[in-house]
C-alpha atoms as a PDB file:
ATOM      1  CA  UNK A   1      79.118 198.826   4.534  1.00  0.00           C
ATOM      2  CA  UNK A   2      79.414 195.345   5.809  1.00  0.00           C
ATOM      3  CA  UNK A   3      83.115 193.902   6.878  1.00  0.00           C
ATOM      4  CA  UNK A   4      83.714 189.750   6.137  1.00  0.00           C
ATOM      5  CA  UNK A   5      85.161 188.314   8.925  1.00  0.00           C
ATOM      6  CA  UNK A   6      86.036 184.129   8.839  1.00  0.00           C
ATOM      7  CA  UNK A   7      87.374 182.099  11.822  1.00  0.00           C
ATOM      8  CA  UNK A   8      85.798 179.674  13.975  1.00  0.00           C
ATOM      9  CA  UNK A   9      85.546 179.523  17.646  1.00  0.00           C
ATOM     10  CA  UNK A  10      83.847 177.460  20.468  1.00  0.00           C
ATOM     11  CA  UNK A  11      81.900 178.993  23.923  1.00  0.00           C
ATOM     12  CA  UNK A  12      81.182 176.708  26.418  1.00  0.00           C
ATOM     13  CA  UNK A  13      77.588 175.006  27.203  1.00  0.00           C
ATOM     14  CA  UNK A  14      75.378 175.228  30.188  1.00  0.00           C
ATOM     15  CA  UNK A  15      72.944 173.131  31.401  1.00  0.00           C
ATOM     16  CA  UNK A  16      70.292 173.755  34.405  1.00  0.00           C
ATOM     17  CA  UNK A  17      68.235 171.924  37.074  1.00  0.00           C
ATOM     18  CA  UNK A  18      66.302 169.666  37.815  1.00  0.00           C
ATOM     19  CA  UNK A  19      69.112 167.496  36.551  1.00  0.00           C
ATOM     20  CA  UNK A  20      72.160 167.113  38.205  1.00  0.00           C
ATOM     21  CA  UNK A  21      75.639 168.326  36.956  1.00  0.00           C
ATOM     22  CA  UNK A  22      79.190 167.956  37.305  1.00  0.00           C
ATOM     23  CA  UNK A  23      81.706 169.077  35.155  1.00  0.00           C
ATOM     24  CA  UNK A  24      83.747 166.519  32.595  1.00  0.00           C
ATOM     25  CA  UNK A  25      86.494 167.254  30.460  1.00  0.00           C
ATOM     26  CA  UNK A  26      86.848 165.087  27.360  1.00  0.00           C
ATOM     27  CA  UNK A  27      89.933 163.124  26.617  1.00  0.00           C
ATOM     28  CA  UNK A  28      92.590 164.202  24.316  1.00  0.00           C
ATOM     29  CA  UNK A  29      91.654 163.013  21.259  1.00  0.00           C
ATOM     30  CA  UNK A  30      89.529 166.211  21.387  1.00  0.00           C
ATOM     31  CA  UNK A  31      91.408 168.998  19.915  1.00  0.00           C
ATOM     32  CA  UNK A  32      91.571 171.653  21.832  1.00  0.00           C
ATOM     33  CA  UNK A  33      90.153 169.376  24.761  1.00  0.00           C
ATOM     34  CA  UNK A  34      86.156 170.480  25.084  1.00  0.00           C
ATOM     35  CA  UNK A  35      84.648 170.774  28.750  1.00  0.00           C
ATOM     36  CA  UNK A  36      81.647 168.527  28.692  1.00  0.00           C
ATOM     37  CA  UNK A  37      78.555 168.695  31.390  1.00  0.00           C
ATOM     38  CA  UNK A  38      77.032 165.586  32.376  1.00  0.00           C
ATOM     39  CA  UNK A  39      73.575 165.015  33.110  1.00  0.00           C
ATOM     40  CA  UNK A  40      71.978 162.966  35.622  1.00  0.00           C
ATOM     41  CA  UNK A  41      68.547 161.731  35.549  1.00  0.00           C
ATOM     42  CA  UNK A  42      66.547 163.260  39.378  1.00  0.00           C
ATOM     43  CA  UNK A  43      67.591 160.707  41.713  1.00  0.00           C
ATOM     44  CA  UNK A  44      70.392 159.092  40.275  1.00  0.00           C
ATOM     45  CA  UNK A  45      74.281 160.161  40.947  1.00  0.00           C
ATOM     46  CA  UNK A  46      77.355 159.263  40.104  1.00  0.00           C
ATOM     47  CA  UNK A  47      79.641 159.074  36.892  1.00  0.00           C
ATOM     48  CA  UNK A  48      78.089 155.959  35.913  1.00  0.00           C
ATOM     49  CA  UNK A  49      74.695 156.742  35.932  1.00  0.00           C
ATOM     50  CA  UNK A  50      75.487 159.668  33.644  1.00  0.00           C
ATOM     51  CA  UNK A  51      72.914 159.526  30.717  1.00  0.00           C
ATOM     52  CA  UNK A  52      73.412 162.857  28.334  1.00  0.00           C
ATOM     53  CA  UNK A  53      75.665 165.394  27.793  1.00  0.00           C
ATOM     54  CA  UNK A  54      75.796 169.018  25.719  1.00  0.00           C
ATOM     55  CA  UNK A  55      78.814 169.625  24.708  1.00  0.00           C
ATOM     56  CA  UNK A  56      80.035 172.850  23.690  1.00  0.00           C
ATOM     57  CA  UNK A  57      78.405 175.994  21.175  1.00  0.00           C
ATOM     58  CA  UNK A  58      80.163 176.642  18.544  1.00  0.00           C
ATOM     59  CA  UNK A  59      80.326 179.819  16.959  1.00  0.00           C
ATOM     60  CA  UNK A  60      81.340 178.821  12.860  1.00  0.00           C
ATOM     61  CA  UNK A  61      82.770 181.400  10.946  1.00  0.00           C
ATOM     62  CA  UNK A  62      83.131 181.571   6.971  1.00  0.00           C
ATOM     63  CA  UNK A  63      82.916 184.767   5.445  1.00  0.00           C
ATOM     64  CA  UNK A  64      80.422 186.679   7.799  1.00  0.00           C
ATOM     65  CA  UNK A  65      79.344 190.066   6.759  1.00  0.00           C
ATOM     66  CA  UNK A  66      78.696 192.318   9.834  1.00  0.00           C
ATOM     67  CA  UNK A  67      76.567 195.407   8.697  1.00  0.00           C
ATOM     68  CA  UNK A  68      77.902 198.055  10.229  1.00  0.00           C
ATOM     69  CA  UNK A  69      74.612 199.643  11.432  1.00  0.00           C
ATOM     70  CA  UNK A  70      74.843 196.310  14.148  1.00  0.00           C
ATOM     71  CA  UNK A  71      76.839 198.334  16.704  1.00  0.00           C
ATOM     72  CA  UNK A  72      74.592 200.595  17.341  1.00  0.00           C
ATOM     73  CA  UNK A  73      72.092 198.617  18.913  1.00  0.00           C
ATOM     74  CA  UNK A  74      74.359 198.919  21.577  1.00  0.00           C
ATOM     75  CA  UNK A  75      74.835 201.824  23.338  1.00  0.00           C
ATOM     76  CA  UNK A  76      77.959 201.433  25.258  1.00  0.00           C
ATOM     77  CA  UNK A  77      79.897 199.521  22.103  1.00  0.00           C
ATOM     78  CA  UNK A  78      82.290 202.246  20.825  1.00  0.00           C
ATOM     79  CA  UNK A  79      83.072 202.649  24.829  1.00  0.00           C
ATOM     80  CA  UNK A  80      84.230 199.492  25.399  1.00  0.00           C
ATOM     81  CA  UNK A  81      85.532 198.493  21.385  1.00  0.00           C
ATOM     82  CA  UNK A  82      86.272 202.155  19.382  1.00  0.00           C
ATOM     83  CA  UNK A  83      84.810 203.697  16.561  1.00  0.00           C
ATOM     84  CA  UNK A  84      87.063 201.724  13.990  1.00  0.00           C
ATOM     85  CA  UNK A  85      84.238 198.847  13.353  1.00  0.00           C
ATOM     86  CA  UNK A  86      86.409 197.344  10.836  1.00  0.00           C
ATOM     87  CA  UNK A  87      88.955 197.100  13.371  1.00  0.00           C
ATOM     88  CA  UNK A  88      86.356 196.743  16.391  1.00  0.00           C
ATOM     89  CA  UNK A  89      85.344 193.195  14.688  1.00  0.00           C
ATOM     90  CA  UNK A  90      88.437 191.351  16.302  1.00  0.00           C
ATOM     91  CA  UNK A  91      88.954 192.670  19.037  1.00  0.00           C
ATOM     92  CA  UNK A  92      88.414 190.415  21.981  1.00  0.00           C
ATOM     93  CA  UNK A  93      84.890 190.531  24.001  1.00  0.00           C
ATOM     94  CA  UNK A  94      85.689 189.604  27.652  1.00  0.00           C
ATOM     95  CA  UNK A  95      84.269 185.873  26.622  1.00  0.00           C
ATOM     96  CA  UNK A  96      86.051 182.983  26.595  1.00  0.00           C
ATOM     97  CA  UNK A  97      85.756 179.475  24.624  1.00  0.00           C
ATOM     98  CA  UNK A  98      85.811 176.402  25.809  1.00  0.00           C
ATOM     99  CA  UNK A  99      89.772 176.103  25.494  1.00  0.00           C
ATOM    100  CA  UNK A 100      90.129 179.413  27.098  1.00  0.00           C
ATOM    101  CA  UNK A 101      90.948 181.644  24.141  1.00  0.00           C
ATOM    102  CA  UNK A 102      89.393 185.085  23.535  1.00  0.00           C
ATOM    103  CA  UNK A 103      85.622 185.552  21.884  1.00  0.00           C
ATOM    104  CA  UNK A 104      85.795 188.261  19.117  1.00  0.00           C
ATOM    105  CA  UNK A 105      83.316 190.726  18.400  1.00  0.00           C
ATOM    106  CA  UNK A 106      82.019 189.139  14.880  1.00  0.00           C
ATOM    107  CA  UNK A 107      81.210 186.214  17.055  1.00  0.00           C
ATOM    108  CA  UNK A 108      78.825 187.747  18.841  1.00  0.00           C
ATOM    109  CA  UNK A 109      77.330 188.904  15.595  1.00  0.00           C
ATOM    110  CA  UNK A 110      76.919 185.536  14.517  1.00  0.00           C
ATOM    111  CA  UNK A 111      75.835 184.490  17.817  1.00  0.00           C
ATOM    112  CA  UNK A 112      72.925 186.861  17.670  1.00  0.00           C
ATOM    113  CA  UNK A 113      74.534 187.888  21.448  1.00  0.00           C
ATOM    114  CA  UNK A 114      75.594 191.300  23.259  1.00  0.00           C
ATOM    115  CA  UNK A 115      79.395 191.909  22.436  1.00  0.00           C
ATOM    116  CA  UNK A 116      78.718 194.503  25.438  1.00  0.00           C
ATOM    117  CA  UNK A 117      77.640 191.756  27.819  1.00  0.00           C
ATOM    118  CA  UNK A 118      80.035 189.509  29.035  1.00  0.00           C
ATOM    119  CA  UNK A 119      77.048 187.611  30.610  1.00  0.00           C
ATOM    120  CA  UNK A 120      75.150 187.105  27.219  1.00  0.00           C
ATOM    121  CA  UNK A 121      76.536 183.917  25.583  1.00  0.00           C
ATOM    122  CA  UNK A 122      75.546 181.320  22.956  1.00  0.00           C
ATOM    123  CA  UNK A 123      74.314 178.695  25.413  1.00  0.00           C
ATOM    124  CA  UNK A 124      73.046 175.272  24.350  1.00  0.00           C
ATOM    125  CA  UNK A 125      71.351 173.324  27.405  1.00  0.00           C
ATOM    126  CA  UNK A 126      69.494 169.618  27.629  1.00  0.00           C
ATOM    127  CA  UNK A 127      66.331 168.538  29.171  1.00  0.00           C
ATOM    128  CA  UNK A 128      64.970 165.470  29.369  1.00  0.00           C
ATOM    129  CA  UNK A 129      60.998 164.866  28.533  1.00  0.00           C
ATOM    130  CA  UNK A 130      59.533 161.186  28.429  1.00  0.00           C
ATOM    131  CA  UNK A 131      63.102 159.871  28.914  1.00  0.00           C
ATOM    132  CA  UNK A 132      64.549 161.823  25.683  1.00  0.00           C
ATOM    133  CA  UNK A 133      67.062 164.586  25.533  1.00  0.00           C
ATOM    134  CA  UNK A 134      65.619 167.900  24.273  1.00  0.00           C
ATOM    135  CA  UNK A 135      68.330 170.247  22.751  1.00  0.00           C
ATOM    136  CA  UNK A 136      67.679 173.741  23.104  1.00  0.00           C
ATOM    137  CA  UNK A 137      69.966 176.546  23.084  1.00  0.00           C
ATOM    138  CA  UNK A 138      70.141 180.528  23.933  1.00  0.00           C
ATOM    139  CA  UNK A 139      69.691 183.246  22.849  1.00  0.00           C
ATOM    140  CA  UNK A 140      66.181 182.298  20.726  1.00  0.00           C
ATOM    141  CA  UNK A 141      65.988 185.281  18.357  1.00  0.00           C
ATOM    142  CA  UNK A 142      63.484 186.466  16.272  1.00  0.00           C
ATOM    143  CA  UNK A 143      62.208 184.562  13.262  1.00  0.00           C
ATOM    144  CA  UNK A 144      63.520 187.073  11.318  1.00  0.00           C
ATOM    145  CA  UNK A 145      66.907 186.951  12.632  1.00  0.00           C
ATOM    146  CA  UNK A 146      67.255 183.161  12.953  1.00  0.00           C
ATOM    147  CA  UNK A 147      66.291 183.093   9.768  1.00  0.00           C
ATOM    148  CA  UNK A 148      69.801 184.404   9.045  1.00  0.00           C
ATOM    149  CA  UNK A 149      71.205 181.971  10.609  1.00  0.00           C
ATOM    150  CA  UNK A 150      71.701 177.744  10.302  1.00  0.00           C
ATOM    151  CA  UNK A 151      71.707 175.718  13.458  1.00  0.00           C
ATOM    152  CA  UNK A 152      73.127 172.130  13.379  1.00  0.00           C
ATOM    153  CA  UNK A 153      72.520 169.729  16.456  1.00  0.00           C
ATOM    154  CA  UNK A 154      75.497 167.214  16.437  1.00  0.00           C
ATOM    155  CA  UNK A 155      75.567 164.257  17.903  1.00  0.00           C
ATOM    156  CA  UNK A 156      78.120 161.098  19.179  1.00  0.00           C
ATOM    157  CA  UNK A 157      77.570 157.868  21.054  1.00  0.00           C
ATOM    158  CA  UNK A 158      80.903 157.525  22.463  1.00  0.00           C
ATOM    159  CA  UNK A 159      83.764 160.134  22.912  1.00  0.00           C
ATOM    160  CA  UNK A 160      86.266 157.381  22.257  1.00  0.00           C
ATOM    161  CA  UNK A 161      84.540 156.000  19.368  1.00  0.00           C
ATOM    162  CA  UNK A 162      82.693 157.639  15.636  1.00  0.00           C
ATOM    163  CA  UNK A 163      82.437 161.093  14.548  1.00  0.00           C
ATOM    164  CA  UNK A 164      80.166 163.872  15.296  1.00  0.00           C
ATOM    165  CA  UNK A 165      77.332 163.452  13.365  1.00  0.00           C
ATOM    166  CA  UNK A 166      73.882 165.646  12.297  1.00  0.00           C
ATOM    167  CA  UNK A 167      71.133 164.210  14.792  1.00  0.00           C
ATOM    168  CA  UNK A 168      67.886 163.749  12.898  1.00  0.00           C
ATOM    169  CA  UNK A 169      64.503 165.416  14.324  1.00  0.00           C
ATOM    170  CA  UNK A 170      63.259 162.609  16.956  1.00  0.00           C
ATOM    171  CA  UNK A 171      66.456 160.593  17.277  1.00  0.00           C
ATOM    172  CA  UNK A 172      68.065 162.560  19.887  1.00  0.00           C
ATOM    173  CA  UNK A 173      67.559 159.179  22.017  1.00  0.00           C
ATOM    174  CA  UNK A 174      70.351 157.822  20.375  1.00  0.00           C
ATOM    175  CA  UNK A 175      72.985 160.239  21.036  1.00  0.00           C
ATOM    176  CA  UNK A 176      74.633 160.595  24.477  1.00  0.00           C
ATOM    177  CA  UNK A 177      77.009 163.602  23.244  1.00  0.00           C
ATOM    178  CA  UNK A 178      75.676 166.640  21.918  1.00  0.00           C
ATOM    179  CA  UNK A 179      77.527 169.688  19.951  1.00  0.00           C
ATOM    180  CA  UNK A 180      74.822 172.721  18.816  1.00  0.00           C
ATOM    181  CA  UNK A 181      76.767 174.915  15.885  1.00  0.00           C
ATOM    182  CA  UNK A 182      75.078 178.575  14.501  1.00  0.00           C
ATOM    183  CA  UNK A 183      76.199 180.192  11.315  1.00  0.00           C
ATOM    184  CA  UNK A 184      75.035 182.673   9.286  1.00  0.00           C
ATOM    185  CA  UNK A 185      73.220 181.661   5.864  1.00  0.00           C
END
């Protein structure tokens, strides 16, 4: 048995050294407002010397089917959500989005995350190499399961200005804003 679950939802986006960080929250044309991380190249500091930015995971939803053999790779899931998977599917995780509202099980699903671990998150981070932004994200999953699943790197110039738009392989130069989606196939 499977259950189809549809919603979307955001989780917020990490980045880590050697860069340095400082929280940004984007202005309200955003809806809901995203939090933004900046990142400085080594060396440099300040707001205006700000160079590239991940935005914020997003979880997409659609009509997801969740096989209901999923729980059981973990063991403490019918402790923590019941044995009612249909009804397990929405029931809130312990994560939160960017805009503060409750992660639902599915999510995780889709996610290819622990629903059991509040610590295990979709996570999409930026490096730089040669002076370009790499975008990477968390958890990498098998070939098998990513397979399952379509990934979409999103980019922006300005947050004032354009539309999010698909970043082509090699042009991440040209995008100072990035937004990393995952849905299943």
């Amino acid at each position: 048995m499977a259950v189809m679950m549809a919603a979307a939802a955001t989780a917020a986006a990490t980045v880590y050294p050697p860069y340095d960080f400082y929280p940004y929250l984007a202005d309200s044309t955003d809806n809901p407002p995203l939090n933004y991380t900046k990142v400085c190249e080594p060396g440099r500091t300040g707001e205006a010397n700000a160079s590239y930015v991940v935005v914020v995971t997003e979880i997409a939803g659609g009509s997801t089917a969740v096989p209901d053999t999923w729980p059981s790779r973990f063991p403490s899931y019918t402790a923590k959500f019941g044995s009612d998977f249909t009804a397990s599917l929405t029931k809130p995780t312990g994560k939160k989005d960017a805009a503060g509202n409750d992660l639902q099980v599915w999510q995780d699903y889709v996610a290819g995350t622990d629903p059991t671990d509040v610590n295990d998150v979709f996570r999409a981070t930026v490096t730089m190499s040669g002076g370009t932004p790499v975008v990477s994200w968390t958890p990498v999953l098998s070939a098998a399961e990513a397979a399952r699943r379509t990934y979409t790197i999103l980019g922006r110039q300005s947050l004032l200005t354009g539309d999010w738009a698909v970043v082509p392989s090699g042009q991440e130069a040209n995008y100072n804003f990035f937004k990393v989606t995952v849905k299943m196939k």
